[in-house]
Protein backbone atom coordinates (compact mmCIF):
# COMPACT_ATOMS: atom_id res chain seq x y z
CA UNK A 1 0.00 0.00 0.00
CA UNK A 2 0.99 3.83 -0.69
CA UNK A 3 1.90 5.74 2.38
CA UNK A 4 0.53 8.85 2.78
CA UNK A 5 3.40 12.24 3.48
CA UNK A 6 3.47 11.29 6.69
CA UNK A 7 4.72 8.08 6.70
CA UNK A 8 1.14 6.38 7.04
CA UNK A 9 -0.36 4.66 5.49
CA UNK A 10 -4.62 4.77 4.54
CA UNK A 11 -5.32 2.47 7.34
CA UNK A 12 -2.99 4.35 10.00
CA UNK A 13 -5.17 7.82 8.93
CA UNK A 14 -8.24 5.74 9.35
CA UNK A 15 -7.37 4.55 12.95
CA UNK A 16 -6.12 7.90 13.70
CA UNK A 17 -9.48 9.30 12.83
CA UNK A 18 -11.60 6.53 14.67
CA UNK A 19 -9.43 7.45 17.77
CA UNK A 20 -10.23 11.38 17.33
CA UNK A 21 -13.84 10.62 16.49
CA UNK A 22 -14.01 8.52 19.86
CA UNK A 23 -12.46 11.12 22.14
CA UNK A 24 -15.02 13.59 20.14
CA UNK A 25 -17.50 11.28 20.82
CA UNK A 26 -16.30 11.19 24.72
CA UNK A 27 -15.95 14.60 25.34
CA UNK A 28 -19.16 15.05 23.68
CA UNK A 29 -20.80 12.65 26.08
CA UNK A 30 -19.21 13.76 28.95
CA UNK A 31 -20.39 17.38 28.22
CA UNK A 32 -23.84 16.03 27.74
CA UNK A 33 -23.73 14.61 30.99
CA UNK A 34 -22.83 17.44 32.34
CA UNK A 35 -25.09 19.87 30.84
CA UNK A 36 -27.96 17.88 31.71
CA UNK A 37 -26.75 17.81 35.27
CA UNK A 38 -26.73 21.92 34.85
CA UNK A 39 -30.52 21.54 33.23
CA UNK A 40 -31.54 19.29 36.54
CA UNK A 41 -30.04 21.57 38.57
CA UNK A 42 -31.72 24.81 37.04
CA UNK A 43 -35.01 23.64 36.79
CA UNK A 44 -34.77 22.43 40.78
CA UNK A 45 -33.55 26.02 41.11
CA UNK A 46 -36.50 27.13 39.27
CA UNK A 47 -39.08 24.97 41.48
CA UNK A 48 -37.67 26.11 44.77
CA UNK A 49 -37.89 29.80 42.82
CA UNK A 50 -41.45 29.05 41.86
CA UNK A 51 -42.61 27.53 45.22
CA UNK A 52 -40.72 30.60 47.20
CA UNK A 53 -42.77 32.92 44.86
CA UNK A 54 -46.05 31.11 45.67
CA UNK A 55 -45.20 31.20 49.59
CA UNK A 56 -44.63 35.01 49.29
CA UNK A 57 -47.48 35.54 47.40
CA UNK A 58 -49.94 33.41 49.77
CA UNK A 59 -48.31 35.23 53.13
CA UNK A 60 -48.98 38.61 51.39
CA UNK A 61 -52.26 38.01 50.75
CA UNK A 62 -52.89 36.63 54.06
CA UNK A 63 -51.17 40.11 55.57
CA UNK A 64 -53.59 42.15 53.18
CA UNK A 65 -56.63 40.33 53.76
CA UNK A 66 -55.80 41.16 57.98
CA UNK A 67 -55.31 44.91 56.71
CA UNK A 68 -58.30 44.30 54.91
CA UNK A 69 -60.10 43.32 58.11
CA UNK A 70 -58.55 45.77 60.42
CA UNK A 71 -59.43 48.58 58.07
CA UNK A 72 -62.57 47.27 57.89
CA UNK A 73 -63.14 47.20 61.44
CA UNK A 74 -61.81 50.50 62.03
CA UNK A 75 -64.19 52.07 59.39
CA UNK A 76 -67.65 50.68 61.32
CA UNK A 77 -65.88 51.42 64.41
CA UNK A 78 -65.66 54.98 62.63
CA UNK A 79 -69.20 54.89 61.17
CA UNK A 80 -70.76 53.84 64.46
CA UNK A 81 -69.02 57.17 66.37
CA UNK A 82 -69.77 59.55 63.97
CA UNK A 83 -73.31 58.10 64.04
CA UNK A 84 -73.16 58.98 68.13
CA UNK A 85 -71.76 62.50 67.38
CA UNK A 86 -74.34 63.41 64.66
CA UNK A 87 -77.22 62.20 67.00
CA UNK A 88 -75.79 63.82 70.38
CA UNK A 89 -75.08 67.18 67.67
CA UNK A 90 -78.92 66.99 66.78
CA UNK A 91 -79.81 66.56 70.43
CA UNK A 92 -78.13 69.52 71.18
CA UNK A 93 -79.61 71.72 67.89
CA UNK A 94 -82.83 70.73 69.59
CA UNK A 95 -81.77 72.27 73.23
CA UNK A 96 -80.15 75.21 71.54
CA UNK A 97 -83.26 75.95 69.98
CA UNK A 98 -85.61 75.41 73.49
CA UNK A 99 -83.05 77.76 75.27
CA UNK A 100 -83.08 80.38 72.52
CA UNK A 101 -87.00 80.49 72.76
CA UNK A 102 -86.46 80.66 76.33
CA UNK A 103 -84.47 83.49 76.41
CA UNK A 104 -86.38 85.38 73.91
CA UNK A 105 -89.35 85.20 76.13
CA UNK A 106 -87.86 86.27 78.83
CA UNK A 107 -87.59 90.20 78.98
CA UNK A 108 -91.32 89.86 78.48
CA UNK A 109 -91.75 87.20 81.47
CA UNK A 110 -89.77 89.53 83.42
CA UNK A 111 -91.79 92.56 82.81
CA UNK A 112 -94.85 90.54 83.31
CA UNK A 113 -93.61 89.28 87.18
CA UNK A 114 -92.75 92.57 87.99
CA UNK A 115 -96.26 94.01 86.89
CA UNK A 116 -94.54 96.04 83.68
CA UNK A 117 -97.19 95.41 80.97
CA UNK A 118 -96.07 93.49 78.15
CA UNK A 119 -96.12 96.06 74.80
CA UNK A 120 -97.50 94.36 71.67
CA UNK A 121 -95.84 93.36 68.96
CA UNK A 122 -96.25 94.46 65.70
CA UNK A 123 -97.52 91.62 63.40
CA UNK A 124 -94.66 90.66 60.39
């Protein structure tokens, strides 16, 4: 057989080329391997990711539903009070109005008890 320049021959090439295509084919595998442990690893990253997200998520609603409930709370708490304050304010409209009447009577009362007599009022 013919030898090639370098002093091989076709079957020496050939074997030469099986052995890189086998170390190809290792490192290749071995790469694999190893990417796919990266890809395991990142999508147990991205579970523990996804089920911190979820346990956020779940405590914050639970904090603003409390809010929620305080707020609300507070508000009829609120509502009740200004309730009291607009009744006790109407109460005392009333008695400001009974003491005003009072008092406007009273010069003429007064007069009256001390035998003054009472002048008449023009009609409006």
């Amino acid at each position: 057989m013919a030898q090639s320049k370098g002093g091989k021959d076709g079957n020496g090439l050939l074997a030469d080329a099986v052995r890189t295509l086998q170390l190809a084919q290792a490192t290749l595998m071995q790469v694999t391997a190893a990417l796919q442990g990266q890809i395991a690893d990142s999508e147990r990253r991205r579970e523990d990711m996804a089920r911190q997200q979820l346990d956020a998520e779940r405590r914050f609603n639970e904090q603003l539903l409390t809010i929620q409930r305080r707020m609300d709370e507070r508000d009829r708490h609120i509502d009740e009070r200004f309730a009291r304050i607009e009744a006790i304010l109407l109460d005392h409209s009333r008695i400001l109005k009974e003491h005003s009447q009072s008092l406007a009577a009273l010069p003429d009362a007064v007069r009256e008890r001390m035998g003054f007599r009472v002048p008449e009022r023009p009609i409006s």
